[in-house]
C-alpha atoms as a PDB file:
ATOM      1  CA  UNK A   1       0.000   0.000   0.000  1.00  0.00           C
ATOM      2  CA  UNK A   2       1.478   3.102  -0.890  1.00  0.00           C
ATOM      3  CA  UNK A   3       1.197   5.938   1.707  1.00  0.00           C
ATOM      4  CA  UNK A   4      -0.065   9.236   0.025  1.00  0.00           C
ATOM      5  CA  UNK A   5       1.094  12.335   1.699  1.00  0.00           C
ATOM      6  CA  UNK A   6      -0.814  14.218   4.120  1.00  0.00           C
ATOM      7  CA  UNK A   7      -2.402  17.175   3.376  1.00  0.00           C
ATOM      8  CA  UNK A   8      -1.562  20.356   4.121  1.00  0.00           C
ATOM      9  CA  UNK A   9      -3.702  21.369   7.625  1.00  0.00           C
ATOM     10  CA  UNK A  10      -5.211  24.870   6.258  1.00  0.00           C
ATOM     11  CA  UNK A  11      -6.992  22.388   3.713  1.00  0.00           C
ATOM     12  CA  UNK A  12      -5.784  24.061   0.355  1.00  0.00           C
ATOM     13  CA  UNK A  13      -3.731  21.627  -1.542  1.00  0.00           C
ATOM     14  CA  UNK A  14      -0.277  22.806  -3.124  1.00  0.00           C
ATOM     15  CA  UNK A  15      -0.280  22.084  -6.524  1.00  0.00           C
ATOM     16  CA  UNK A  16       3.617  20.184  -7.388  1.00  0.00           C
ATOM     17  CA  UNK A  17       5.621  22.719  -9.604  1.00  0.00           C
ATOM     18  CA  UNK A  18       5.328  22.865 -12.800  1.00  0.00           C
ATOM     19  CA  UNK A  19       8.120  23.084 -15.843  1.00  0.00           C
ATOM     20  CA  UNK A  20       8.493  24.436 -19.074  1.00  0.00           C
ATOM     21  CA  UNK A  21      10.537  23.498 -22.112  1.00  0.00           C
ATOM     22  CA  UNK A  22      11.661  26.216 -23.830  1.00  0.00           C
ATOM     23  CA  UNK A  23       9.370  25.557 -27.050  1.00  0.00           C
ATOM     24  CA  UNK A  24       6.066  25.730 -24.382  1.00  0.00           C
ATOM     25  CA  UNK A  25       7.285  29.008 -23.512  1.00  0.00           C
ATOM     26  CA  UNK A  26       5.189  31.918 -24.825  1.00  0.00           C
ATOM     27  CA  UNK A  27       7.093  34.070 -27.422  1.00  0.00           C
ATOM     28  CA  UNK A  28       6.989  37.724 -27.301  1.00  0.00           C
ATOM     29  CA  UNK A  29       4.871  39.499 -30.032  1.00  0.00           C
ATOM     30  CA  UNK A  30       5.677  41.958 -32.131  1.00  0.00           C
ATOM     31  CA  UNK A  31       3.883  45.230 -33.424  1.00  0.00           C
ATOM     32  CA  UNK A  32       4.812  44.822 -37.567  1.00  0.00           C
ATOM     33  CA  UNK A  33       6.113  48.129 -39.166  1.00  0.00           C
ATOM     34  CA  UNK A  34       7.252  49.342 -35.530  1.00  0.00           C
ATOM     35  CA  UNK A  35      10.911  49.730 -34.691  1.00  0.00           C
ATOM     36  CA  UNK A  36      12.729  46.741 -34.538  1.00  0.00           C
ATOM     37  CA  UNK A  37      13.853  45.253 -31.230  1.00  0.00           C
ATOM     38  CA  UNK A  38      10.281  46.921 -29.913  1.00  0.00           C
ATOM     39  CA  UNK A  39       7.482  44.693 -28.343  1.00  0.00           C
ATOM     40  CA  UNK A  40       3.480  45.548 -29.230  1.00  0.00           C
ATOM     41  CA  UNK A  41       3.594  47.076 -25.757  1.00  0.00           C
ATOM     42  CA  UNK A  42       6.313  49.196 -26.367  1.00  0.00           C
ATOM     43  CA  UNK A  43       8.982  47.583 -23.923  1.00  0.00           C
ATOM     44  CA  UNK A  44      11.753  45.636 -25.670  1.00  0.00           C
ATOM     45  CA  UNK A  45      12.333  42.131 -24.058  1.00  0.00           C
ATOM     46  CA  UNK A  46      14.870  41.462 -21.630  1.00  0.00           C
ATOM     47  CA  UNK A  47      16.840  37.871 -21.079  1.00  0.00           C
ATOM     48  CA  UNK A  48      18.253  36.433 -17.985  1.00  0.00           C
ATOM     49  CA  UNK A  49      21.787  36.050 -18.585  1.00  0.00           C
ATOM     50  CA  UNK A  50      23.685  33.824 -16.265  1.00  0.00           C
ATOM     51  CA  UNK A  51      27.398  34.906 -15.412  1.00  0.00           C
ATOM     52  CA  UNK A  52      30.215  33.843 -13.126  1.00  0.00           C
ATOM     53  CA  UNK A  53      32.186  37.133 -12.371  1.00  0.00           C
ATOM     54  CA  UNK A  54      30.902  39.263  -9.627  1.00  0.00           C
ATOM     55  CA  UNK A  55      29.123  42.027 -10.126  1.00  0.00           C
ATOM     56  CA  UNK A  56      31.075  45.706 -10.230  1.00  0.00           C
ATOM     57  CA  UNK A  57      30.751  47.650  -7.222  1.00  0.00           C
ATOM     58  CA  UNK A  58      29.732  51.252  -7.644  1.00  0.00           C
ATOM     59  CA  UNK A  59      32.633  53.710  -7.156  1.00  0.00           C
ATOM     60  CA  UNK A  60      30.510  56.760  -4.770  1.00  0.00           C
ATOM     61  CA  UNK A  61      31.838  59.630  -6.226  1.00  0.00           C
ATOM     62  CA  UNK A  62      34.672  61.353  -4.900  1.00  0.00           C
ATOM     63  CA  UNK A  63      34.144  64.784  -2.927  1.00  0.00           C
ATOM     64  CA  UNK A  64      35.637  67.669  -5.488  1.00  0.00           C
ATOM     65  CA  UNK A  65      36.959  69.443  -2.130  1.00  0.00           C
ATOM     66  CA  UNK A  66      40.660  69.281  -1.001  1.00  0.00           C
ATOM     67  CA  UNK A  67      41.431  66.402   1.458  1.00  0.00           C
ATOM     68  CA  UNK A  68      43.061  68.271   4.764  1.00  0.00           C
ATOM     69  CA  UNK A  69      46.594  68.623   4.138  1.00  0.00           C
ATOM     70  CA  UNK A  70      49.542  67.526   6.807  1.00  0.00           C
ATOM     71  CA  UNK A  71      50.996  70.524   9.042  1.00  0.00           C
ATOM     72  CA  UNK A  72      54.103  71.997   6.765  1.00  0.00           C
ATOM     73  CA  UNK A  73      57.409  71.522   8.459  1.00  0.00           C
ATOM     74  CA  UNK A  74      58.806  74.059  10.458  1.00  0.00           C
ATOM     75  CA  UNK A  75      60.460  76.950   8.265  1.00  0.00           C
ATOM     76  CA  UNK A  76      63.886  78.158   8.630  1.00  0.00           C
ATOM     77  CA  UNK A  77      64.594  75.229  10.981  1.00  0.00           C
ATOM     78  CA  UNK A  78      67.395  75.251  13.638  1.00  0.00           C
ATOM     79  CA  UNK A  79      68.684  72.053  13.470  1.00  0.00           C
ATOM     80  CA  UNK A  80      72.160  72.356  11.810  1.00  0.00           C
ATOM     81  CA  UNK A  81      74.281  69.530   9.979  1.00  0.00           C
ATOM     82  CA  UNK A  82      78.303  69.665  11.271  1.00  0.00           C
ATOM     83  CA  UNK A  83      80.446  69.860   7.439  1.00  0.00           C
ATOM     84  CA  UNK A  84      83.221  67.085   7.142  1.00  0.00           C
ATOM     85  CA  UNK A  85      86.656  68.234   6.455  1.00  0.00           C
ATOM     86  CA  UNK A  86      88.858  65.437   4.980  1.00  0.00           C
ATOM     87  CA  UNK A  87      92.600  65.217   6.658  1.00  0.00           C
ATOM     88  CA  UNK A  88      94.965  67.545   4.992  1.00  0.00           C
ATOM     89  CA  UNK A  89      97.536  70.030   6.069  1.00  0.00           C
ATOM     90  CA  UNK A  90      95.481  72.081   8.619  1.00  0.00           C
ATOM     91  CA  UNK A  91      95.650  71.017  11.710  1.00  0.00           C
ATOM     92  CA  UNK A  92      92.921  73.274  13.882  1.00  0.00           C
ATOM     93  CA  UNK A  93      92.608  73.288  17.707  1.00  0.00           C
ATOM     94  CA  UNK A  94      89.207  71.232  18.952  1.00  0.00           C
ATOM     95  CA  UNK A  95      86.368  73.572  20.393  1.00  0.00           C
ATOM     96  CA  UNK A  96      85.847  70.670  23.008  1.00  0.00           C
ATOM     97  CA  UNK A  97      89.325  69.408  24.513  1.00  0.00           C
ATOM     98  CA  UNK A  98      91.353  72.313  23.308  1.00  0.00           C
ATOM     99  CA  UNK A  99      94.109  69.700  21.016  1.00  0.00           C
ATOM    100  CA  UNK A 100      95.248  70.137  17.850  1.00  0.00           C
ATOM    101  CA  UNK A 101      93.111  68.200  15.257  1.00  0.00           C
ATOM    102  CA  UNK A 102      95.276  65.547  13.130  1.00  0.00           C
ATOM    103  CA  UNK A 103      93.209  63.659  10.725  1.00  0.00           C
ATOM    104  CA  UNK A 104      89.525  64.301   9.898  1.00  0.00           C
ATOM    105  CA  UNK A 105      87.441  66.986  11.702  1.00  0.00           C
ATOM    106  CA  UNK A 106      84.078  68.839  11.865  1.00  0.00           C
ATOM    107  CA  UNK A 107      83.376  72.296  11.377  1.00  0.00           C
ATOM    108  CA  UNK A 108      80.073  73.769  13.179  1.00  0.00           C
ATOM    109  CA  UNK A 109      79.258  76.980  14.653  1.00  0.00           C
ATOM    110  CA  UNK A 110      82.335  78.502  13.962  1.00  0.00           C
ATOM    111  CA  UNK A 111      84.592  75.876  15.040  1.00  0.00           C
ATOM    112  CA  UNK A 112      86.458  72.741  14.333  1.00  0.00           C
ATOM    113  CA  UNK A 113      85.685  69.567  16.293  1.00  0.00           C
ATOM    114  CA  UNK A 114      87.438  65.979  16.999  1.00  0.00           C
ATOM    115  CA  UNK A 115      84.702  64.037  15.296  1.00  0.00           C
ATOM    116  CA  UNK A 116      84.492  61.880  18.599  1.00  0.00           C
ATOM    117  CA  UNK A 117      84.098  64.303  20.865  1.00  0.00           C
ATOM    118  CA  UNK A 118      80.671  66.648  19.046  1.00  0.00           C
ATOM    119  CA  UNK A 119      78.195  64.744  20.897  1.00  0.00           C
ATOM    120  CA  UNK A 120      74.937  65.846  22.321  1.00  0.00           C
ATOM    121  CA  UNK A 121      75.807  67.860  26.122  1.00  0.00           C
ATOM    122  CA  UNK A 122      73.202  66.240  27.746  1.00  0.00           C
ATOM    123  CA  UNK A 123      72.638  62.810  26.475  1.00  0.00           C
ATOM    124  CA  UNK A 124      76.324  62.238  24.883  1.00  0.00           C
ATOM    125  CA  UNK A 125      74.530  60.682  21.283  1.00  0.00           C
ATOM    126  CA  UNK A 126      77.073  61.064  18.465  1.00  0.00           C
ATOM    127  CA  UNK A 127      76.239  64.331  16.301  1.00  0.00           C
ATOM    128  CA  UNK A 128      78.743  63.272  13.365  1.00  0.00           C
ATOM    129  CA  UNK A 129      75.734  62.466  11.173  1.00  0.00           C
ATOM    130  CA  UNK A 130      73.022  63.280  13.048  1.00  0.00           C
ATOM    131  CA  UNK A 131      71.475  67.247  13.327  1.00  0.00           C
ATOM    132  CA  UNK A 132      72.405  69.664  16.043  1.00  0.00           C
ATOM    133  CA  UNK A 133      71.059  72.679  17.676  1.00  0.00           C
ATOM    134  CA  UNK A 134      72.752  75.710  19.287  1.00  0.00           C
ATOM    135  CA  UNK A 135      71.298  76.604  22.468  1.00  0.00           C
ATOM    136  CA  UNK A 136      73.252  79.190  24.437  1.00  0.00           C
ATOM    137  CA  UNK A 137      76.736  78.005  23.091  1.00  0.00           C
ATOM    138  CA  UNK A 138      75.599  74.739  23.724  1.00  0.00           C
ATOM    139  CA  UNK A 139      75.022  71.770  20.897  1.00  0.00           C
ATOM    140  CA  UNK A 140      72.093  69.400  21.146  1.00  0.00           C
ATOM    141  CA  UNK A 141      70.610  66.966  19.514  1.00  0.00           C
ATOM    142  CA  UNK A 142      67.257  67.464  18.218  1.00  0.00           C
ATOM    143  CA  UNK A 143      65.255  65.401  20.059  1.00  0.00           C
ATOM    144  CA  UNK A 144      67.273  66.908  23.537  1.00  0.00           C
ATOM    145  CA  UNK A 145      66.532  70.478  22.188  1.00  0.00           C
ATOM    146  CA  UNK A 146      62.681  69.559  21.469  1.00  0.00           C
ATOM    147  CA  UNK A 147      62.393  68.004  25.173  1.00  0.00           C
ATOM    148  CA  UNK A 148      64.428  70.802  26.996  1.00  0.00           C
ATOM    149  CA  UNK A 149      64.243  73.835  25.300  1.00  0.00           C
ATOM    150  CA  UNK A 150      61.444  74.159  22.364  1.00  0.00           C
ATOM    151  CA  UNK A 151      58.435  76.288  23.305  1.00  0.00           C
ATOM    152  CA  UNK A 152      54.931  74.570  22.935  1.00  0.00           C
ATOM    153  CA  UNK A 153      52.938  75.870  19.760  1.00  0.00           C
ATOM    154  CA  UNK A 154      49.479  77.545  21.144  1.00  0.00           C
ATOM    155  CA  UNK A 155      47.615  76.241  18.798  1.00  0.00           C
ATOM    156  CA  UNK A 156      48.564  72.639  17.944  1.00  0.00           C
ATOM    157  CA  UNK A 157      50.460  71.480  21.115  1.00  0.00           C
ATOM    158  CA  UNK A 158      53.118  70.668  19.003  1.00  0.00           C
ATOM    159  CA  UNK A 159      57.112  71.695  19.780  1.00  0.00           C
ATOM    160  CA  UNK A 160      58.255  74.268  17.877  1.00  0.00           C
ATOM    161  CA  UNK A 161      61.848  73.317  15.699  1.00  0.00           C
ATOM    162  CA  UNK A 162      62.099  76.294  13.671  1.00  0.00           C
ATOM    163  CA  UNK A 163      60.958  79.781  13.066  1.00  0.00           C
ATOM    164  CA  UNK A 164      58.501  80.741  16.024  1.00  0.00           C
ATOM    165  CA  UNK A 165      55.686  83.894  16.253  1.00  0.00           C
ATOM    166  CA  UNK A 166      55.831  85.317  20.052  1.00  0.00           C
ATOM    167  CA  UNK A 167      52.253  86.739  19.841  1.00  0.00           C
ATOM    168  CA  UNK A 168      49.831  87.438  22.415  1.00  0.00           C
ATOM    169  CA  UNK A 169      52.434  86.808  25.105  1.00  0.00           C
ATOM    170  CA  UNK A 170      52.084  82.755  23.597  1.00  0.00           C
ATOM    171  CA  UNK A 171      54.186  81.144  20.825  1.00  0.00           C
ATOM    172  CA  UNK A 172      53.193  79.585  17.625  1.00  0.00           C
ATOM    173  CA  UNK A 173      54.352  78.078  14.751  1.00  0.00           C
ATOM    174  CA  UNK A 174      54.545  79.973  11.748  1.00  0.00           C
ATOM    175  CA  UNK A 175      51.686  78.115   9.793  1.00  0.00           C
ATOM    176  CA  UNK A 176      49.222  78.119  13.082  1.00  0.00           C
ATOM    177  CA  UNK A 177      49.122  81.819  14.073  1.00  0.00           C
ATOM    178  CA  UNK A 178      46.396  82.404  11.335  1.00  0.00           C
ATOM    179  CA  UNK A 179      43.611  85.327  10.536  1.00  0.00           C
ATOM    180  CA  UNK A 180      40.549  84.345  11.810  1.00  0.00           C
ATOM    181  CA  UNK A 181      38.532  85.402   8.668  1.00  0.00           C
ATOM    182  CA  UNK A 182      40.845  84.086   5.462  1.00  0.00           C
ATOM    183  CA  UNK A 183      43.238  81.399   7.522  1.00  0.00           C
ATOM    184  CA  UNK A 184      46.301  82.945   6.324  1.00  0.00           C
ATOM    185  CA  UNK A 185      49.415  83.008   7.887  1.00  0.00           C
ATOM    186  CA  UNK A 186      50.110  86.001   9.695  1.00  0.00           C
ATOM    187  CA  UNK A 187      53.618  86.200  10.093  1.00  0.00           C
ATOM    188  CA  UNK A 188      55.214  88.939  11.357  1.00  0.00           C
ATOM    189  CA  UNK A 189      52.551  91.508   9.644  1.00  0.00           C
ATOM    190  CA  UNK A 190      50.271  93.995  11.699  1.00  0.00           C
ATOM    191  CA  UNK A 191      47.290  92.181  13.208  1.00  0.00           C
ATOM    192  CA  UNK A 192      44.088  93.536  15.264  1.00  0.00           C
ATOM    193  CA  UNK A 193      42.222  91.522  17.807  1.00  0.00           C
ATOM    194  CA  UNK A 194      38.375  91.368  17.759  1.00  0.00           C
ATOM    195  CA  UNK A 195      36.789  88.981  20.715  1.00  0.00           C
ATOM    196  CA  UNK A 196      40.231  87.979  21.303  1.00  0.00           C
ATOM    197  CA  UNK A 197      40.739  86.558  17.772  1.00  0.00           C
ATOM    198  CA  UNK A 198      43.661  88.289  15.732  1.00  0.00           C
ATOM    199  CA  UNK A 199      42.949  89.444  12.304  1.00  0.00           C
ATOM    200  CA  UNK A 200      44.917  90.468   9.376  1.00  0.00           C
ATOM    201  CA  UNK A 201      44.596  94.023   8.699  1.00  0.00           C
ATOM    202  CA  UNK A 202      42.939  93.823   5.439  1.00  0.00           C
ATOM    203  CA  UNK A 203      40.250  91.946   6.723  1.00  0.00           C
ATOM    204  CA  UNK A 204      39.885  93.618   9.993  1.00  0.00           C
ATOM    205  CA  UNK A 205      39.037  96.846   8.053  1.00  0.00           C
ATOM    206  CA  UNK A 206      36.980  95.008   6.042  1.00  0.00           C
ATOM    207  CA  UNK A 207      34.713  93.292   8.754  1.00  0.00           C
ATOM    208  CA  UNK A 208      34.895  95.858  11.507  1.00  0.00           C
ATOM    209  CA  UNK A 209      36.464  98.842  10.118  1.00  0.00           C
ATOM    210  CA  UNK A 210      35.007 102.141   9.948  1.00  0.00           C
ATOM    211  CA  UNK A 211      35.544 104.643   6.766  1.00  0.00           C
ATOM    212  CA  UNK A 212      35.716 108.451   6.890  1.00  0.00           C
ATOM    213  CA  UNK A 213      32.519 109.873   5.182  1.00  0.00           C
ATOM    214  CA  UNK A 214      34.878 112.234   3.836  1.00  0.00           C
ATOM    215  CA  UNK A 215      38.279 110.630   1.928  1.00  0.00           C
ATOM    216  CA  UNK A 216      36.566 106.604   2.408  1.00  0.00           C
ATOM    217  CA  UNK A 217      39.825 105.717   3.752  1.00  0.00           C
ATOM    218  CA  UNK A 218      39.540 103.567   6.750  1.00  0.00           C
ATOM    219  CA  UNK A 219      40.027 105.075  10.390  1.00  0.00           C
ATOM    220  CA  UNK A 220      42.691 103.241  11.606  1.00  0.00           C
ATOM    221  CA  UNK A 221      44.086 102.950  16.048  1.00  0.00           C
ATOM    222  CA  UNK A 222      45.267 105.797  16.686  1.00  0.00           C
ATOM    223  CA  UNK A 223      43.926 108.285  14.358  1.00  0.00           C
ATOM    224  CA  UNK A 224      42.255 110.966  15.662  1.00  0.00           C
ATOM    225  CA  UNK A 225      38.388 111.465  14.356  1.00  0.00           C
ATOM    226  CA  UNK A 226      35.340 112.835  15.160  1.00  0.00           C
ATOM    227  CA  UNK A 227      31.347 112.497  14.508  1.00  0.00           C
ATOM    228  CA  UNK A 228      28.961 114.722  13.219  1.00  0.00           C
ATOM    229  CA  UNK A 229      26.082 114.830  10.645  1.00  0.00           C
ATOM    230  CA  UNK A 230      25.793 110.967  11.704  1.00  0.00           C
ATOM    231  CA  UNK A 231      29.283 109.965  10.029  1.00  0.00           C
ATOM    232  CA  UNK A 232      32.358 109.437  10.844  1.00  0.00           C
ATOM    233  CA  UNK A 233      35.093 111.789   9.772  1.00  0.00           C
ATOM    234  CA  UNK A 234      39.360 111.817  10.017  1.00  0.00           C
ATOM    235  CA  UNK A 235      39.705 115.398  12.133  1.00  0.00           C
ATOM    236  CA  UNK A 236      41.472 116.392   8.781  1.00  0.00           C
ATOM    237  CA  UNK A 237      38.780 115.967   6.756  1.00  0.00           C
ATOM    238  CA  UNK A 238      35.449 117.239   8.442  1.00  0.00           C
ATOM    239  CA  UNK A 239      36.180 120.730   6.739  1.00  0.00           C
ATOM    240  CA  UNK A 240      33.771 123.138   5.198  1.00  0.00           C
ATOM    241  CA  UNK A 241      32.414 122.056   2.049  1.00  0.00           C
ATOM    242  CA  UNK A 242      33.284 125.333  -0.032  1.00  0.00           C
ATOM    243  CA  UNK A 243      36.565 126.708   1.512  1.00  0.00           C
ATOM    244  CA  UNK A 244      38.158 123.815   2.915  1.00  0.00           C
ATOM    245  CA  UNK A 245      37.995 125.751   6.334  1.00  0.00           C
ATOM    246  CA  UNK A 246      38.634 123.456   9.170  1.00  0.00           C
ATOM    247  CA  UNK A 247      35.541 123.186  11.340  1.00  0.00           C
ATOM    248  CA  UNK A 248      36.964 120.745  14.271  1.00  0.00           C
ATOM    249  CA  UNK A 249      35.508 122.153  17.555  1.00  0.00           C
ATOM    250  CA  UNK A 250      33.954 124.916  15.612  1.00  0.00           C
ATOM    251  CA  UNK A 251      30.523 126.096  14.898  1.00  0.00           C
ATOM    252  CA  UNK A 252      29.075 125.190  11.474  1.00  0.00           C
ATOM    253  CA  UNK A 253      25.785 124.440   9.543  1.00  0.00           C
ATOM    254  CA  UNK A 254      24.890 122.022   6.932  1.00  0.00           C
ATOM    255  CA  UNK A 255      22.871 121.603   4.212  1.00  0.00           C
ATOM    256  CA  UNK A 256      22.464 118.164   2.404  1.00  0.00           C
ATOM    257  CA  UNK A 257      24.404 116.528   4.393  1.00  0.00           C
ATOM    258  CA  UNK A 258      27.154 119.039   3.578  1.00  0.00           C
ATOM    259  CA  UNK A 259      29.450 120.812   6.417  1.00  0.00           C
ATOM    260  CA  UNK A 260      29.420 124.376   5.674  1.00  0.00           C
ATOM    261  CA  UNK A 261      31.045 127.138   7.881  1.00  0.00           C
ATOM    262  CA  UNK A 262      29.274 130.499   9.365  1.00  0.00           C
ATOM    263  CA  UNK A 263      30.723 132.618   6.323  1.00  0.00           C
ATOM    264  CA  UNK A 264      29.111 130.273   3.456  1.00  0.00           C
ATOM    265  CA  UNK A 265      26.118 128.548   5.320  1.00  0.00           C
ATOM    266  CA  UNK A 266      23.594 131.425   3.653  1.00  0.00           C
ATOM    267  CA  UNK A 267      25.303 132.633   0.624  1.00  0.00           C
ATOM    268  CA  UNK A 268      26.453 129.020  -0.851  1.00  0.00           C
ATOM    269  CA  UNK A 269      23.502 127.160  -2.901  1.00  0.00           C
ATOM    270  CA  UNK A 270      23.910 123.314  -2.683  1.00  0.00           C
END
């Protein structure tokens, strides 16, 4: 007795699949006198295709600003290289032990060394090959300097090996004392603080400055101005409007916005 398979316990039965040769398979129509490769509904046919390579990943597409760029290295940098003299004739006195030099020497900060004895003064490493700095008549090596003696850049923590900007009673390196507004260097140029940020002068003037109604130069610290006729004016330039007459601290009338002393205020028409 063969044993027939249960059925399933909703009650609907599930039909076995069914298959399809490829000639049972209903054939796409199409629309005579249309545009070849075009179905009667419009929509060309597509075809399974069956491959073995992986399909491409899509690239996302790259950002068109400027990846952040590395901090430069320090400008005008301090640590020195000691020149190599080959043996010859001379024979120099050592700026260490004082001894006349026979053979090879060095030749740094003004002086000729016994290449044995221009090492580091506080941790006695070799400085034949290796960089040096000067600190107080004093050689180093660099990494002795940077622990000892470099001062601490405000801005990115970092030591300072080469050209340093005392500003603000802080230090800084060159490339991290910037304007607030543009994020240019600074350097040893004229700055102005606003809220305790420094700003070149250009843009200072631009963002906070205030112009003379009378030349539209810029009033810059320390010059001496005034108000009146609700501008601003360089002392120089608040002056009558027909004579030139200077009328700082003096009496005077105006008409269209116009200074005008007591001599022309009635028999000038503006």
């Amino acid at each position: 007795m063969t044993k027939v398979p249960g059925a399933p316990r909703n009650g609907n039965s599930v039909p076995p699949p069914t298959f399809k040769t490829p000639s049972a398979q209903v054939k796409p129509s199409w629309q005579a006198g249309g545009p070849a490769g075009l179905s009667k509904g419009g929509a060309a046919p597509s075809f399974g295709r069956v491959s073995n390579t992986a399909p491409v990943p899509t690239v996302p597409k790259v950002s068109d600003r400027p990846a952040p760029q590395a901090h430069p290295k320090d400008q005008n940098s301090l640590v020195q290289r000691a020149e190599h003299i080959a043996a010859g004739t001379r024979t120099p006195m050592c700026g260490h032990c004082d001894k006349v030099i026979r053979g090879p020497f060095l030749v740094a900060m003004g002086m000729s060394w016994h290449p044995e004895e221009f090492n580091c003064s506080h941790c006695h490493a070799s400085l034949v090959e290796s960089g040096f700095v000067e600190e107080r008549g004093t050689v180093y090596c660099a990494h002795c300097y940077e622990k000892f003696f470099a001062p601490t850049c405000t801005s990115c923590q970092q030591k300072v090996l080469g050209e340093v900007i005392n500003a603000l009673k802080q230090t800084w390196h060159v490339y991290c004392f910037l304007c607030a507004s543009c994020q240019q260097p600074i350097r040893n140029n004229t700055f102005h603080l606003e809220d305790g940020l420094p700003y070149c002068e250009r843009d200072y003037y631009q963002l906070f400055g205030t112009s003379c109604h009378g030349c539209d130069f810029p009033i810059e610290a320390g010059d001496k101005f005034l108000e009146a006729l609700g501008f601003t004016w360089h002392d120089t330039c608040f002056v009558c409007a027909v004579c030139n007459t200077s009328l700082e601290g003096q009496a005077f009338f105006s008409k269209k916005d116009k200074a005008l002393c007591k001599k022309h205020a009635n028999t000038v028409k503006i």
